[in-house]
C-alpha atoms as a PDB file:
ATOM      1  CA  UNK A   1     186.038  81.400-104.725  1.00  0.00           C
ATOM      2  CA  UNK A   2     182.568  80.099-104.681  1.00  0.00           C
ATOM      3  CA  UNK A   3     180.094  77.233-104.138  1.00  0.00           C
ATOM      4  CA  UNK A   4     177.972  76.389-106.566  1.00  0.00           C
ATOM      5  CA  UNK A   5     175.014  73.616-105.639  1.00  0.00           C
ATOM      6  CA  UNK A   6     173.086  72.187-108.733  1.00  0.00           C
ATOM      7  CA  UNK A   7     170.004  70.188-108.108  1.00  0.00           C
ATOM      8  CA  UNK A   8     169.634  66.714-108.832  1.00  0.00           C
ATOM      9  CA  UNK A   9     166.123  66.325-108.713  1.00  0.00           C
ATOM     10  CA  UNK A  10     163.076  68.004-107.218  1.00  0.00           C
ATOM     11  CA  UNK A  11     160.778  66.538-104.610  1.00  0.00           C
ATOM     12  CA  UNK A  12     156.584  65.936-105.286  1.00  0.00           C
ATOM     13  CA  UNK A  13     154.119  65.038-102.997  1.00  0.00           C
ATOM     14  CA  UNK A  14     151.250  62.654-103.352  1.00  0.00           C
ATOM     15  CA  UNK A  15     148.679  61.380-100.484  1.00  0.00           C
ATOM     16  CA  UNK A  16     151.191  59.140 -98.617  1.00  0.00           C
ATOM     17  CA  UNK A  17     154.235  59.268 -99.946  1.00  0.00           C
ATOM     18  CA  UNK A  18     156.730  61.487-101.699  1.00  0.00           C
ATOM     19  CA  UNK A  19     158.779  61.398-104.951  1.00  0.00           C
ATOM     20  CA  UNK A  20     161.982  62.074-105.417  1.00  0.00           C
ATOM     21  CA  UNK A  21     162.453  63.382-109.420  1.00  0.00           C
ATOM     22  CA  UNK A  22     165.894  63.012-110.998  1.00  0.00           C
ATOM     23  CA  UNK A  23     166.672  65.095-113.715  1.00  0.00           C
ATOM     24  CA  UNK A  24     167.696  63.046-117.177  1.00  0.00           C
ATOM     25  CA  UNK A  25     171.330  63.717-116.540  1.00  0.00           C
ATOM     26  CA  UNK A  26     171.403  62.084-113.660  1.00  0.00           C
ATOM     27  CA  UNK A  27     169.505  59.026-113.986  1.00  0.00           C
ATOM     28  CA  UNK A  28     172.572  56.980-114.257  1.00  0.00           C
ATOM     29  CA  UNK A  29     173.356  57.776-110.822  1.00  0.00           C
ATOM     30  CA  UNK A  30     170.615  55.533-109.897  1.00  0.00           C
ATOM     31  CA  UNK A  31     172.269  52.860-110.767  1.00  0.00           C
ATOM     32  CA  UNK A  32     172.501  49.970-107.103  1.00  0.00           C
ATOM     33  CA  UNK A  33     169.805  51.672-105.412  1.00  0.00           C
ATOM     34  CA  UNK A  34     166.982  49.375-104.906  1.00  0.00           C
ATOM     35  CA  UNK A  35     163.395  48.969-103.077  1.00  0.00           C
ATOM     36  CA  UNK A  36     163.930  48.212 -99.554  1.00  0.00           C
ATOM     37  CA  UNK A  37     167.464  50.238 -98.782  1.00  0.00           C
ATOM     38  CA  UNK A  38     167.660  53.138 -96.755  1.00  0.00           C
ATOM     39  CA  UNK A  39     168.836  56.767 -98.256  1.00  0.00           C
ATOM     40  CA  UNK A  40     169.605  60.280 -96.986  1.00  0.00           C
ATOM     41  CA  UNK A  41     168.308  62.595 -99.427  1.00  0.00           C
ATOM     42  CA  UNK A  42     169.898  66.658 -98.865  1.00  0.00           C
ATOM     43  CA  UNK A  43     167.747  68.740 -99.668  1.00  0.00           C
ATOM     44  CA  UNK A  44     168.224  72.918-100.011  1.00  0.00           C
ATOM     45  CA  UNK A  45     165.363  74.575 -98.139  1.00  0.00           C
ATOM     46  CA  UNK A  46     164.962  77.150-100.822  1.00  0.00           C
ATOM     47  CA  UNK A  47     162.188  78.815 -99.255  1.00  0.00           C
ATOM     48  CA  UNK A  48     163.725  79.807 -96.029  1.00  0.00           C
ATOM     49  CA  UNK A  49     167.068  81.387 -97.687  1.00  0.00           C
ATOM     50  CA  UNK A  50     167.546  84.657 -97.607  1.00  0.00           C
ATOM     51  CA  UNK A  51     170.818  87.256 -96.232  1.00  0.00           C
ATOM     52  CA  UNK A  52     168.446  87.552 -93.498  1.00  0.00           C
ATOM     53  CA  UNK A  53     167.199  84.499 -92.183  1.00  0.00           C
ATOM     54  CA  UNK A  54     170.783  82.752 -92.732  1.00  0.00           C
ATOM     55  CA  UNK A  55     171.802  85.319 -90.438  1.00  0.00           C
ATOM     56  CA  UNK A  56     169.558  84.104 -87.362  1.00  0.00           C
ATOM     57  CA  UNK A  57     171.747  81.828 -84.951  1.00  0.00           C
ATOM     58  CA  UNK A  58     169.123  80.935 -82.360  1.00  0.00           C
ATOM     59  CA  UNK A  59     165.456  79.810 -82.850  1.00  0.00           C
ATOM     60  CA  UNK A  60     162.295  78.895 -80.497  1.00  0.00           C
ATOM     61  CA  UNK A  61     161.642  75.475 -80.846  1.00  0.00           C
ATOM     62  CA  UNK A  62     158.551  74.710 -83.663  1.00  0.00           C
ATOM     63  CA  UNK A  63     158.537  78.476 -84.375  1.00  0.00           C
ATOM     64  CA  UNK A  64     157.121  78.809 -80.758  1.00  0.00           C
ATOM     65  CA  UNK A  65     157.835  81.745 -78.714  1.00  0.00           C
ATOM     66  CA  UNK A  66     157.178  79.848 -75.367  1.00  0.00           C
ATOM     67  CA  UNK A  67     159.840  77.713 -75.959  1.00  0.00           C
ATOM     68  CA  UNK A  68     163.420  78.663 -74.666  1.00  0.00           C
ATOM     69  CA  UNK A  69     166.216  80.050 -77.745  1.00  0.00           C
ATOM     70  CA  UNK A  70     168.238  77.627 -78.537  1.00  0.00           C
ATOM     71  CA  UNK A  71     171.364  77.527 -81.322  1.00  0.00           C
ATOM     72  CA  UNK A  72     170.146  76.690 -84.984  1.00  0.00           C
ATOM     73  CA  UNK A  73     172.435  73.905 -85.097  1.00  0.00           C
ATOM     74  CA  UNK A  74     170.911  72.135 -81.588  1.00  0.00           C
ATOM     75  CA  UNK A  75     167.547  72.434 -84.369  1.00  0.00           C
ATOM     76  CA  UNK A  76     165.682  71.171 -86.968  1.00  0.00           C
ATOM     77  CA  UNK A  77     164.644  74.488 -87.804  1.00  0.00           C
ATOM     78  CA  UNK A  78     165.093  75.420 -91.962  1.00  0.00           C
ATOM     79  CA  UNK A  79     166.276  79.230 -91.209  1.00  0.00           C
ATOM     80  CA  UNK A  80     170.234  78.414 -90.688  1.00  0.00           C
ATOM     81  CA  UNK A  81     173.286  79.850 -92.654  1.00  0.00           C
ATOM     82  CA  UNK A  82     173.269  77.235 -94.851  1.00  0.00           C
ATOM     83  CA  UNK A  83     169.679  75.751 -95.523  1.00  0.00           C
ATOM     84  CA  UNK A  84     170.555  72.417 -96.049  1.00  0.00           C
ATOM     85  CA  UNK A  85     167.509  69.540 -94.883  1.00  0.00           C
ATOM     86  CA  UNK A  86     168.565  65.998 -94.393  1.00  0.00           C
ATOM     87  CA  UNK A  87     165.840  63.091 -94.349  1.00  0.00           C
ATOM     88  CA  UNK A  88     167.069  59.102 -93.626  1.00  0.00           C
ATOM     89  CA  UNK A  89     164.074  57.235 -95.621  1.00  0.00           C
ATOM     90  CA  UNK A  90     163.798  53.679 -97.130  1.00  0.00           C
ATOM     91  CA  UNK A  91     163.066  53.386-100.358  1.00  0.00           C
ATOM     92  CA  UNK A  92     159.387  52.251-101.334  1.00  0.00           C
ATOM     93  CA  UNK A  93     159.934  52.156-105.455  1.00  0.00           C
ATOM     94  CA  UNK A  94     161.878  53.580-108.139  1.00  0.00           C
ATOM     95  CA  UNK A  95     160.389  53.673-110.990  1.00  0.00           C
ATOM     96  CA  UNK A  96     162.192  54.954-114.295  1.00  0.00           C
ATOM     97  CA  UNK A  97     163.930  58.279-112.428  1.00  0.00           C
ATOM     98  CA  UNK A  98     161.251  58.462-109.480  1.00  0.00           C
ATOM     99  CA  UNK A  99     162.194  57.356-105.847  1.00  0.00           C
ATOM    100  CA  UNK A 100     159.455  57.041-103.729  1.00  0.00           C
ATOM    101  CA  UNK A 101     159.575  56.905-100.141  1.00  0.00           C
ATOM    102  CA  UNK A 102     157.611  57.898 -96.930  1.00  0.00           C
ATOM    103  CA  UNK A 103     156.275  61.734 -97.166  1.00  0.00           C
ATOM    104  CA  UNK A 104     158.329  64.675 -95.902  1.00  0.00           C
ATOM    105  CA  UNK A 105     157.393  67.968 -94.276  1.00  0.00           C
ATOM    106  CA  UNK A 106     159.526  69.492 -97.271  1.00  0.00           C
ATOM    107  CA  UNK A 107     157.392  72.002-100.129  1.00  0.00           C
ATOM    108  CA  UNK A 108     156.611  70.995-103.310  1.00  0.00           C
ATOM    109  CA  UNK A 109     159.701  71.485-105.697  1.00  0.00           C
ATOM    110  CA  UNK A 110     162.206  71.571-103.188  1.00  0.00           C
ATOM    111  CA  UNK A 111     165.397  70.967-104.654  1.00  0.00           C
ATOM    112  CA  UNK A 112     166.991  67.996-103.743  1.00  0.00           C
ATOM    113  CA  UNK A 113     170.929  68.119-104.039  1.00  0.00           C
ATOM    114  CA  UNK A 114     171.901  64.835-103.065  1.00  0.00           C
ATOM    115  CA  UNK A 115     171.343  61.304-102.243  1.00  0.00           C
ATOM    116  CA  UNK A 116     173.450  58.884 -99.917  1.00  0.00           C
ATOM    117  CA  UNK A 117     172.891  55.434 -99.601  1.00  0.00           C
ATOM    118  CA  UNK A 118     173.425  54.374 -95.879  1.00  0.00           C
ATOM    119  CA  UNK A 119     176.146  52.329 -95.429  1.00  0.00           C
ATOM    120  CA  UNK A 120     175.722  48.254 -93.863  1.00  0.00           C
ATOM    121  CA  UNK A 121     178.015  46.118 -92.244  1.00  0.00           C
ATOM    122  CA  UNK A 122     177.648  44.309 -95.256  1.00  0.00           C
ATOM    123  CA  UNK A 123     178.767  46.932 -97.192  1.00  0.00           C
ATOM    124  CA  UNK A 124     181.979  46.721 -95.145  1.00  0.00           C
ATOM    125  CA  UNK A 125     182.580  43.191 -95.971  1.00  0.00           C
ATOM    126  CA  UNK A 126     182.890  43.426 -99.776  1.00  0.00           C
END
């Protein structure tokens, strides 16, 4: 059996701030999110997966080789067995299937495979 991730949207960059684009098929899924409310956005580091690199289990911290090796998952480094990014922003705008929030250190056209809004306490309450 296997697992099959489609994207949702691709992230863009502009001076300040990045943008999260949802495809048309998902733009009903926006539905309750508003300007102000923090997210998680998942993201699939496309550019660091490969057979190889998902096969590396320990990393130098920031790529530096004076640093000690340390597990991938004790990391935020992208090369891991399953490249998966995770980012906690607050949303700046949406505008018809854009989010905007606060830049990220992720490329151009990443693909972005899912968005969680994080839960309140007074989420709990209703």
């Amino acid at each position: 059996m296997g697992y099959f991730l489609k994207p949702i949207g691709f992230v863009h960059h502009g001076v300040d701030r990045s943008e999260i684009e949802i495809l048309p098929e998902y733009m009903e899924a926006l539905d309750g999110l508003q300007k102000g409310k923090i997210i998680w956005l998942l993201l699939w580091f496309h550019e660091s997966d490969s057979e190889e690199k998902r096969k590396i289990l320990k990393v130098h911290s920031h790529g530096e080789p004076g640093y000690p090796l340390r597990g991938v998952f004790a990391s935020r480094s992208p090369v891991r067995p399953n490249p998966v990014a995770i980012y906690r922003r607050r949303i700046l705008e949406i505008r018809e299937n854009k989010i905007f929030v606060r830049r990220m250190d992720a490329y151009e056209n990443t693909p972005v495979i899912d968005i969680k809004r994080l839960a309140t306490k007074t989420d709990m309450e209703e």
